[in-house]
PDB file of N, CA and C in Angstrom:
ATOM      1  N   UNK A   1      32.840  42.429 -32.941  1.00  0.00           N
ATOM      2  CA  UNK A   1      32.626  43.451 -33.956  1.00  0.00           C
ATOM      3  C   UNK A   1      33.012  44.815 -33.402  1.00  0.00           C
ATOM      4  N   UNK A   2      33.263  45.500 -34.592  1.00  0.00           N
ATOM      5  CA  UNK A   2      33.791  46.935 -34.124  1.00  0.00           C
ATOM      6  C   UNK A   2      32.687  48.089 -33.108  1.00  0.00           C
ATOM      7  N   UNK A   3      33.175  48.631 -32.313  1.00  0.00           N
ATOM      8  CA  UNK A   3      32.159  49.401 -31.405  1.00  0.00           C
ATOM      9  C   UNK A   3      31.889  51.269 -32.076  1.00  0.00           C
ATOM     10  N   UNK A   4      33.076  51.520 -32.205  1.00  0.00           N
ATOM     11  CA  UNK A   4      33.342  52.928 -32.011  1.00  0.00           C
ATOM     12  C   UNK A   4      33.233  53.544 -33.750  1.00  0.00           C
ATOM     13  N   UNK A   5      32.981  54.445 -33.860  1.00  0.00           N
ATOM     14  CA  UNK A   5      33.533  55.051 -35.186  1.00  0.00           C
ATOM     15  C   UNK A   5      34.770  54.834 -36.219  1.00  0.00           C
ATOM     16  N   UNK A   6      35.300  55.193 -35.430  1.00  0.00           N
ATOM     17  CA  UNK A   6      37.279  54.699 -35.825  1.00  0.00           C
ATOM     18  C   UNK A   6      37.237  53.570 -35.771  1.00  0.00           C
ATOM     19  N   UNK A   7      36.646  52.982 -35.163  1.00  0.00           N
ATOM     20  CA  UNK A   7      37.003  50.755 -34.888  1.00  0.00           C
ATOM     21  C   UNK A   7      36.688  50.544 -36.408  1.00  0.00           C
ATOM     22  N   UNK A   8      35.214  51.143 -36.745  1.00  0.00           N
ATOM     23  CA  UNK A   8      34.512  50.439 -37.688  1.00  0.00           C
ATOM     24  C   UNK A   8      35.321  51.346 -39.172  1.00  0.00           C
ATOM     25  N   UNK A   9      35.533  52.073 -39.230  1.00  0.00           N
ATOM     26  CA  UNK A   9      36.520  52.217 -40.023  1.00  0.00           C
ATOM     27  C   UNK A   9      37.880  51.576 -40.354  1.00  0.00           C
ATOM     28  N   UNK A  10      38.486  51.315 -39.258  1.00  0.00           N
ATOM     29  CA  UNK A  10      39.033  50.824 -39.327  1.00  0.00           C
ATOM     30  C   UNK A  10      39.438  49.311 -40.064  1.00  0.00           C
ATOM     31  N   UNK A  11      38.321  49.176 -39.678  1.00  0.00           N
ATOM     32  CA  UNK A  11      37.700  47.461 -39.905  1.00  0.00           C
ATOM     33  C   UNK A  11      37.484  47.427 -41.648  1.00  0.00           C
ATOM     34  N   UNK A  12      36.840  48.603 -42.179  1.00  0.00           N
ATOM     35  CA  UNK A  12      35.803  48.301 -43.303  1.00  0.00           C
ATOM     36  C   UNK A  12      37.828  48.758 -44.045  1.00  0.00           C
ATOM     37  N   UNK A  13      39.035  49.438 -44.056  1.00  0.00           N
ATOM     38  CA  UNK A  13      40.238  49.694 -44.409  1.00  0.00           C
ATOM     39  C   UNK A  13      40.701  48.399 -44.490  1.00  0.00           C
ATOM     40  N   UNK A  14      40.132  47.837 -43.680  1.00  0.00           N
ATOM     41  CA  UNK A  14      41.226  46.410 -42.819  1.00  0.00           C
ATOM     42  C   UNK A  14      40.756  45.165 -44.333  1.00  0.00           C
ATOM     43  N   UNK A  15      40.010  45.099 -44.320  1.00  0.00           N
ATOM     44  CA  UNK A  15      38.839  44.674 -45.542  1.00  0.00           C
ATOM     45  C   UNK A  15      39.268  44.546 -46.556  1.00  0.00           C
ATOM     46  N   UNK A  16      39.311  45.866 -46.846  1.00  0.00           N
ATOM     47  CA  UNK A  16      40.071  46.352 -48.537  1.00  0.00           C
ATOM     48  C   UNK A  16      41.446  45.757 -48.765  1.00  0.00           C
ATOM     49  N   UNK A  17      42.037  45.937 -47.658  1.00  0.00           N
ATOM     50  CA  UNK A  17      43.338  46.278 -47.870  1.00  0.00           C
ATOM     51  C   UNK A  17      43.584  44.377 -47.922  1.00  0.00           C
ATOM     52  N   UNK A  18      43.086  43.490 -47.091  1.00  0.00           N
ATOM     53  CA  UNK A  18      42.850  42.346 -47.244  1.00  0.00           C
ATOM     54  C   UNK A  18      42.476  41.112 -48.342  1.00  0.00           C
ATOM     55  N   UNK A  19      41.812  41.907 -49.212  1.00  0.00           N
ATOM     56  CA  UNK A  19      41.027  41.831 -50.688  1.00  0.00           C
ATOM     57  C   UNK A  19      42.783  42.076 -51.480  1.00  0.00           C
ATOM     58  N   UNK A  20      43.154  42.947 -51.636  1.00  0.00           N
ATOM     59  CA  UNK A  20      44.371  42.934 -52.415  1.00  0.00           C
ATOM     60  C   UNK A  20      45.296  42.418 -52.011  1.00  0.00           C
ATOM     61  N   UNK A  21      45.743  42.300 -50.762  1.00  0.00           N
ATOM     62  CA  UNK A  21      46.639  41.155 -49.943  1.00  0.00           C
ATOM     63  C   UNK A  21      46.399  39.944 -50.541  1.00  0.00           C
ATOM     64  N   UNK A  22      45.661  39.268 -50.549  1.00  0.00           N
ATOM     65  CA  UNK A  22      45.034  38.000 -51.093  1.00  0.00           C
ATOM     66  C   UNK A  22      45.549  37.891 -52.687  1.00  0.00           C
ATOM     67  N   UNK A  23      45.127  38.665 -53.054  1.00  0.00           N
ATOM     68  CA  UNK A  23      45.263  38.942 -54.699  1.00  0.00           C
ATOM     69  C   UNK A  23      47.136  38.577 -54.925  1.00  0.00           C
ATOM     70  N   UNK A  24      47.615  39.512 -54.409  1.00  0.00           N
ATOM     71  CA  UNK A  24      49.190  39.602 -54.403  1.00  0.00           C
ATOM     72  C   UNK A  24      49.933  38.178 -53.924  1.00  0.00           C
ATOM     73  N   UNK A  25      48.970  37.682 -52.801  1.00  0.00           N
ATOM     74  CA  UNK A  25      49.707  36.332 -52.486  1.00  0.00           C
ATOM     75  C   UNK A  25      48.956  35.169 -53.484  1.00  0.00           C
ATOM     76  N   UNK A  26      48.202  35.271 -53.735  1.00  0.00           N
ATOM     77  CA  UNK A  26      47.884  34.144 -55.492  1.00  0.00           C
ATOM     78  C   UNK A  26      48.318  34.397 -56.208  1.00  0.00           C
ATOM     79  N   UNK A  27      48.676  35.942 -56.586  1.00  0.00           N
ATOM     80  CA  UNK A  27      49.443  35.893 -58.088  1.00  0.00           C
ATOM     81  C   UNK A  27      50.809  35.334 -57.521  1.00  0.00           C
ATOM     82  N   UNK A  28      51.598  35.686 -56.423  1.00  0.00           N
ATOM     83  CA  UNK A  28      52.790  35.180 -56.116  1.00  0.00           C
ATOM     84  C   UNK A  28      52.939  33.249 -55.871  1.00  0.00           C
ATOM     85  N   UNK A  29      51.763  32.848 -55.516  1.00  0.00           N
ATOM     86  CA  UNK A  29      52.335  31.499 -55.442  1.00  0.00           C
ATOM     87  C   UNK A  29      51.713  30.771 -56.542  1.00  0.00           C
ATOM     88  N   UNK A  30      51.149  31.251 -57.671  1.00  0.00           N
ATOM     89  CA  UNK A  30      50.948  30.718 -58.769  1.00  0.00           C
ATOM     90  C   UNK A  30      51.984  30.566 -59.781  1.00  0.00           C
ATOM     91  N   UNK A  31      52.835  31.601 -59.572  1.00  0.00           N
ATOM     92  CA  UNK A  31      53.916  32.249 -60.294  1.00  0.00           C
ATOM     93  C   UNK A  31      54.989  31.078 -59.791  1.00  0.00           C
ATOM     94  N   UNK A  32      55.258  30.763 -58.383  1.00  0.00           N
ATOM     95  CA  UNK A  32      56.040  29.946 -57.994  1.00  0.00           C
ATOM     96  C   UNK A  32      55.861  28.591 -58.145  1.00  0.00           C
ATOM     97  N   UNK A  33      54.599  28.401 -58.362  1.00  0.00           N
ATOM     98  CA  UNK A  33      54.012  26.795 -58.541  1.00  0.00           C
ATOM     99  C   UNK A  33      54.385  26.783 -60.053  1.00  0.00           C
ATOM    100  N   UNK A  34      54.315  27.345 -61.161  1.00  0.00           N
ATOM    101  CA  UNK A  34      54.882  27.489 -62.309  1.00  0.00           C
ATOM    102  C   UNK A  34      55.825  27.109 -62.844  1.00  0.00           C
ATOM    103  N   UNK A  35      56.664  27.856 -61.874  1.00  0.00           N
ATOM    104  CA  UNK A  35      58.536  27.593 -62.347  1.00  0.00           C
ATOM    105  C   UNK A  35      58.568  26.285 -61.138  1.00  0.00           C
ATOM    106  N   UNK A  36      58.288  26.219 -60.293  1.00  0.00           N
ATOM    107  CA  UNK A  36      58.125  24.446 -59.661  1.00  0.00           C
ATOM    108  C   UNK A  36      57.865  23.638 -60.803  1.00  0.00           C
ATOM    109  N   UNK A  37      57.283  23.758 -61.365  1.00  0.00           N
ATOM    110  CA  UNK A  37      56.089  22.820 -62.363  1.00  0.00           C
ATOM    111  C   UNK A  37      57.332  22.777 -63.421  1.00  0.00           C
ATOM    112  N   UNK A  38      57.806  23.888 -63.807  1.00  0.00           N
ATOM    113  CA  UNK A  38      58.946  23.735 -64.931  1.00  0.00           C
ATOM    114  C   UNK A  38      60.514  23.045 -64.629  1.00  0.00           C
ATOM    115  N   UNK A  39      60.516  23.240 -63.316  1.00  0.00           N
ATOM    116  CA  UNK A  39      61.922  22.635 -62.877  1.00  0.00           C
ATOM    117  C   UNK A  39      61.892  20.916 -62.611  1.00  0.00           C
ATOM    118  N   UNK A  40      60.116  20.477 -61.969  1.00  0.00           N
ATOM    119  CA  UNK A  40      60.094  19.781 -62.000  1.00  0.00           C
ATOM    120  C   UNK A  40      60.073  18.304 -63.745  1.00  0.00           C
ATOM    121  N   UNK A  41      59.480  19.331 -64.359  1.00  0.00           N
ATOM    122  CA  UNK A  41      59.352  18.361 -65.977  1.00  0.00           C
ATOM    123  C   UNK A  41      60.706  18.780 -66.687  1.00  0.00           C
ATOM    124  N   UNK A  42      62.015  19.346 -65.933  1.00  0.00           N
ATOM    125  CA  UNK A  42      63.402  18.724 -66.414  1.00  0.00           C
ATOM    126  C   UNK A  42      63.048  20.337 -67.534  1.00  0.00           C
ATOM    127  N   UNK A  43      62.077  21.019 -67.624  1.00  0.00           N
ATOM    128  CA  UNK A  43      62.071  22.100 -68.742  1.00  0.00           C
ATOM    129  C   UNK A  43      63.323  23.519 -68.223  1.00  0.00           C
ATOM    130  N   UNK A  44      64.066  23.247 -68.610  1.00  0.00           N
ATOM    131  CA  UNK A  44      65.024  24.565 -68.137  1.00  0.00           C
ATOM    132  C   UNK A  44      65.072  25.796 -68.810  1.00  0.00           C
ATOM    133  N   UNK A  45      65.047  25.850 -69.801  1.00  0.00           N
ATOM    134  CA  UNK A  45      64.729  26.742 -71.111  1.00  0.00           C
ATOM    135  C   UNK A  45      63.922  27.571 -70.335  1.00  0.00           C
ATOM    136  N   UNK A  46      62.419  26.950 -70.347  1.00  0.00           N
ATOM    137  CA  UNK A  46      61.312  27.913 -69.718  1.00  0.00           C
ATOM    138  C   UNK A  46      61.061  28.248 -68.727  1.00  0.00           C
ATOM    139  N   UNK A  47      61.742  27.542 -67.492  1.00  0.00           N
ATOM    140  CA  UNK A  47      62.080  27.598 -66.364  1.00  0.00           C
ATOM    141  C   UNK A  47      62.690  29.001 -66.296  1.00  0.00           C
ATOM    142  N   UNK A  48      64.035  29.056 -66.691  1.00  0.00           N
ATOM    143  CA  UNK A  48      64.409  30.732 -66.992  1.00  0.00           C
ATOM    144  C   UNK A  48      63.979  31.521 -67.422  1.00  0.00           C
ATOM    145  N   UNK A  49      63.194  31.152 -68.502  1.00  0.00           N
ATOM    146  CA  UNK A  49      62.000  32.006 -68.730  1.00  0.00           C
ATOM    147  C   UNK A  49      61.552  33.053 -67.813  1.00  0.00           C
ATOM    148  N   UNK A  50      60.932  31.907 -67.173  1.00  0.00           N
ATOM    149  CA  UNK A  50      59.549  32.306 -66.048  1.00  0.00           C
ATOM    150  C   UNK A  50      60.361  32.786 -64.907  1.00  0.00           C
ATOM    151  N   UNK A  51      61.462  32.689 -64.689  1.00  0.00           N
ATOM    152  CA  UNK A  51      61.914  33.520 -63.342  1.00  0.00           C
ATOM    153  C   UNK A  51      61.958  34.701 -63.390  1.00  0.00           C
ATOM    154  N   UNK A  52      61.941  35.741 -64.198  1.00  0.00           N
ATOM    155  CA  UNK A  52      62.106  37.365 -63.890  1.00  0.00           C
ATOM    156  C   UNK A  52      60.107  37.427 -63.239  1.00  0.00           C
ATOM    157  N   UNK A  53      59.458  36.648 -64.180  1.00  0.00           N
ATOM    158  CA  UNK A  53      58.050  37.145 -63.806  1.00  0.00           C
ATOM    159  C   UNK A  53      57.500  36.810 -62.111  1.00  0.00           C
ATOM    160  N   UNK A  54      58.492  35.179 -61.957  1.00  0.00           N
ATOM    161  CA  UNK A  54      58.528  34.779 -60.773  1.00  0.00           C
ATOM    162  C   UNK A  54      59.263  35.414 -59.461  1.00  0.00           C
ATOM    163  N   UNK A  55      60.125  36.338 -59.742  1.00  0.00           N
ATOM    164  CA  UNK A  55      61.019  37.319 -58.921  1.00  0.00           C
ATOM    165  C   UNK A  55      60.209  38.350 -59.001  1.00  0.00           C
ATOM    166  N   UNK A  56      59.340  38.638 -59.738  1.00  0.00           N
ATOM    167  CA  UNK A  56      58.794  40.546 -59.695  1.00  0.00           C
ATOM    168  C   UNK A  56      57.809  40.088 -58.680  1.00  0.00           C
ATOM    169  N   UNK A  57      57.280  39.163 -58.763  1.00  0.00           N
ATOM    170  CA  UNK A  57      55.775  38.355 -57.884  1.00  0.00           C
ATOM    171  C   UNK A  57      56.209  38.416 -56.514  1.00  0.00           C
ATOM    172  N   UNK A  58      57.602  37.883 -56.111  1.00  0.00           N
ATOM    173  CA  UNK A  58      57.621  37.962 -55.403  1.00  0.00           C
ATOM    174  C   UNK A  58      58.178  39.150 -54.314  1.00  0.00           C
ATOM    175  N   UNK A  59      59.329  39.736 -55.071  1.00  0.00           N
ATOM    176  CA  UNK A  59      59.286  40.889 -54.883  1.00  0.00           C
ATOM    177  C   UNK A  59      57.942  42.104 -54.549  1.00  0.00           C
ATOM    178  N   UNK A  60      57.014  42.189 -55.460  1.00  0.00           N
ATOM    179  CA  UNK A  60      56.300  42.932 -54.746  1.00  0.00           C
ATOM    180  C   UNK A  60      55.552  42.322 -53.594  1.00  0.00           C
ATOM    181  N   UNK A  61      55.402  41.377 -53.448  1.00  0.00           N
ATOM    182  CA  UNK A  61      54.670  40.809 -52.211  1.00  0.00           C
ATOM    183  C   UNK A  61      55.970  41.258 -50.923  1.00  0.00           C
ATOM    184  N   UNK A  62      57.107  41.044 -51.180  1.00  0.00           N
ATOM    185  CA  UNK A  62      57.443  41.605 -49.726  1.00  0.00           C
ATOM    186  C   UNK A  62      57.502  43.404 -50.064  1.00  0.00           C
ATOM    187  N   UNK A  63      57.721  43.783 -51.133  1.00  0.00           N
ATOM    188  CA  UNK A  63      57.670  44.841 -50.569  1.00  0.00           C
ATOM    189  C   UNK A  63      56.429  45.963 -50.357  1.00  0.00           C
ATOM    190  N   UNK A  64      54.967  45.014 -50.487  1.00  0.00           N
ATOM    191  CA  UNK A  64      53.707  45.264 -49.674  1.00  0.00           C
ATOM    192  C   UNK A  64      53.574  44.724 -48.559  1.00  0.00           C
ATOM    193  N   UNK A  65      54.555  44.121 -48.133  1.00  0.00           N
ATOM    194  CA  UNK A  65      54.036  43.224 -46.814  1.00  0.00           C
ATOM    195  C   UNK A  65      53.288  42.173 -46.676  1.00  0.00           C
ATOM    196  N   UNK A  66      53.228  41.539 -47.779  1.00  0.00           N
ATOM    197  CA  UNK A  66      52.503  40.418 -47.571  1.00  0.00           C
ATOM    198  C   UNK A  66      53.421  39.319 -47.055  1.00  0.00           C
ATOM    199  N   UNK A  67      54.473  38.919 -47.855  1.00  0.00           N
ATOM    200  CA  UNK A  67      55.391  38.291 -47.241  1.00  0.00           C
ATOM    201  C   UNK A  67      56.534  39.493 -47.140  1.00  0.00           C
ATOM    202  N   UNK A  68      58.040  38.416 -46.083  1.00  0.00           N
ATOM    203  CA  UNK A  68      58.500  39.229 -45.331  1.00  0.00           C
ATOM    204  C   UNK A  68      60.002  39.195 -46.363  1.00  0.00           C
ATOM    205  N   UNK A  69      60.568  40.161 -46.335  1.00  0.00           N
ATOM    206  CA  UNK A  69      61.725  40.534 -47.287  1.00  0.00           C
ATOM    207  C   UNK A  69      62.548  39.095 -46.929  1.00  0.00           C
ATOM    208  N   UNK A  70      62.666  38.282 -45.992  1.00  0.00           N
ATOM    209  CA  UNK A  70      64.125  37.616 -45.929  1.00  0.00           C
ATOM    210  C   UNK A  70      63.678  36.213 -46.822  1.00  0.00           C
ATOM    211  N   UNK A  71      62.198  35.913 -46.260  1.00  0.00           N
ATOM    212  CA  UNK A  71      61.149  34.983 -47.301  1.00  0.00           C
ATOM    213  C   UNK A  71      61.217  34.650 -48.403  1.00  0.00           C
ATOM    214  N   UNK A  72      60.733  36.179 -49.250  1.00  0.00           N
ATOM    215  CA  UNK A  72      60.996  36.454 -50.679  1.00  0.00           C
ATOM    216  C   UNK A  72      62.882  35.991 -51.385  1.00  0.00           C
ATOM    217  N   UNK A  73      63.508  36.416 -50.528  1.00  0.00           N
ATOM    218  CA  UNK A  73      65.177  36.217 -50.998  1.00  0.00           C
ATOM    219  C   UNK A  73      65.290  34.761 -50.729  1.00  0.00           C
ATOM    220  N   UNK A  74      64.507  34.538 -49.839  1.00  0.00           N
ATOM    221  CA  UNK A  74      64.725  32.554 -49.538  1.00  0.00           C
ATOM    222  C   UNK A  74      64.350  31.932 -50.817  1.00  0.00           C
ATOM    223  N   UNK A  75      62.970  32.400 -50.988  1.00  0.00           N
ATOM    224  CA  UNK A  75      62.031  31.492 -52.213  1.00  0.00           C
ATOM    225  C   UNK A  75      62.929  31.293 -53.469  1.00  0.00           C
ATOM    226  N   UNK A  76      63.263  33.349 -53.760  1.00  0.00           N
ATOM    227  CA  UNK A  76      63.966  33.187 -55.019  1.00  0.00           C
ATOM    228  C   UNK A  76      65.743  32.257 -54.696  1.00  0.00           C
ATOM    229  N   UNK A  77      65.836  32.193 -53.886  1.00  0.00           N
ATOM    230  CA  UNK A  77      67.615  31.439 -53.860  1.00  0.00           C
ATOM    231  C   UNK A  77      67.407  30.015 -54.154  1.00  0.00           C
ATOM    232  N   UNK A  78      66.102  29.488 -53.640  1.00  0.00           N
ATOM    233  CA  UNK A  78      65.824  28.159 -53.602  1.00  0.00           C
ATOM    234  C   UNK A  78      65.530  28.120 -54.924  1.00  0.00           C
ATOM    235  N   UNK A  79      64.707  28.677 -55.683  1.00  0.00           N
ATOM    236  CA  UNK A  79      64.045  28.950 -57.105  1.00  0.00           C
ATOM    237  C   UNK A  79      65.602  28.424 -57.881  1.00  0.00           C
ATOM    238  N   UNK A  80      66.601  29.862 -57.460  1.00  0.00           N
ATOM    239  CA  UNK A  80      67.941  29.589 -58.784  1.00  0.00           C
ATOM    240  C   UNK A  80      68.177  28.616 -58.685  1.00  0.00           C
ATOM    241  N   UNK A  81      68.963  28.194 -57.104  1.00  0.00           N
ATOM    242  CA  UNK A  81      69.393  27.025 -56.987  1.00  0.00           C
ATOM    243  C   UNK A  81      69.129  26.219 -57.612  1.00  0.00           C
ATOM    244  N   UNK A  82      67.564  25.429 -57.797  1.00  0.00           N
ATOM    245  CA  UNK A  82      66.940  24.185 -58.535  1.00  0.00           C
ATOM    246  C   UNK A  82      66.749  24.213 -59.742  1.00  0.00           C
ATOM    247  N   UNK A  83      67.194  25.842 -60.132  1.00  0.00           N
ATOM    248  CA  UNK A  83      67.105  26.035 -61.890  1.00  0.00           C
ATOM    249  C   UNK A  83      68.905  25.312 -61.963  1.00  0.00           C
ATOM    250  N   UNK A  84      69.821  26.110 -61.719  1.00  0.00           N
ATOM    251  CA  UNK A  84      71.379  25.623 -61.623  1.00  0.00           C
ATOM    252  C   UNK A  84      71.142  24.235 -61.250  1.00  0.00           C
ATOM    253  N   UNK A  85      70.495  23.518 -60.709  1.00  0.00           N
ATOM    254  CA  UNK A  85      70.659  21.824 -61.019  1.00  0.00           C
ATOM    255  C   UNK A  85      70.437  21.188 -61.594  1.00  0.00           C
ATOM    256  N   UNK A  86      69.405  21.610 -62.594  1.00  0.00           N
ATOM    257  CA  UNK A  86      69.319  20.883 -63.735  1.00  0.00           C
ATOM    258  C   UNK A  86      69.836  21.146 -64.944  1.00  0.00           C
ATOM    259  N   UNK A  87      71.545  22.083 -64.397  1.00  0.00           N
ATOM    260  CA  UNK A  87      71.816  21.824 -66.261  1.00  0.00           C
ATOM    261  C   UNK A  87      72.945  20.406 -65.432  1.00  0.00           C
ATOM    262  N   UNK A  88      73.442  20.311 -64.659  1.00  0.00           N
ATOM    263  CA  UNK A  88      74.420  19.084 -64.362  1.00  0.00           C
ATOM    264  C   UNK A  88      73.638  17.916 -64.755  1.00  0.00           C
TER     265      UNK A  88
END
């Protein structure tokens, strides 16, 4: 546990900031389990749909730092990709 003044401040920042971290990475992999869920039941229509909401999700998660910018560009490439395979 924290000793000093600043530690424990630190700590009780560390907290908060942890609480919305959390938040940002559930809304982001709910969002991705979604359009999974749609690519997987062959739904393409809604699949495209759901990708701008599924790109903003993830987008802001890297650009809070929750996940890391090259991550986010992975998820969404893998995302198009498996949307583009199911119109063949």
């Amino acid at each position: 546990m924290a000793v000093t003044k600043t530690a424990k401040r630190a700590f009780r920042s560390a907290e908060k900031r942890k609480v919305v971290n959390d938040k940002r990475k559930k809304v982001m992999k709910e969002e991705v389990k979604v359009t999974r869920s749609l690519i997987a039941g062959k739904n393409k229509k809604d699949a495209v749909k759901n990708l701008p909401k599924t790109f903003a999700a993830l987008d802001k998660a890297a650009k809070r730092g929750v996940i890391k910018k090259g991550t986010a560009n992975r998820k969404k490439s893998r995302l198009a990709k498996a949307i583009a395979k199911l119109e063949k």
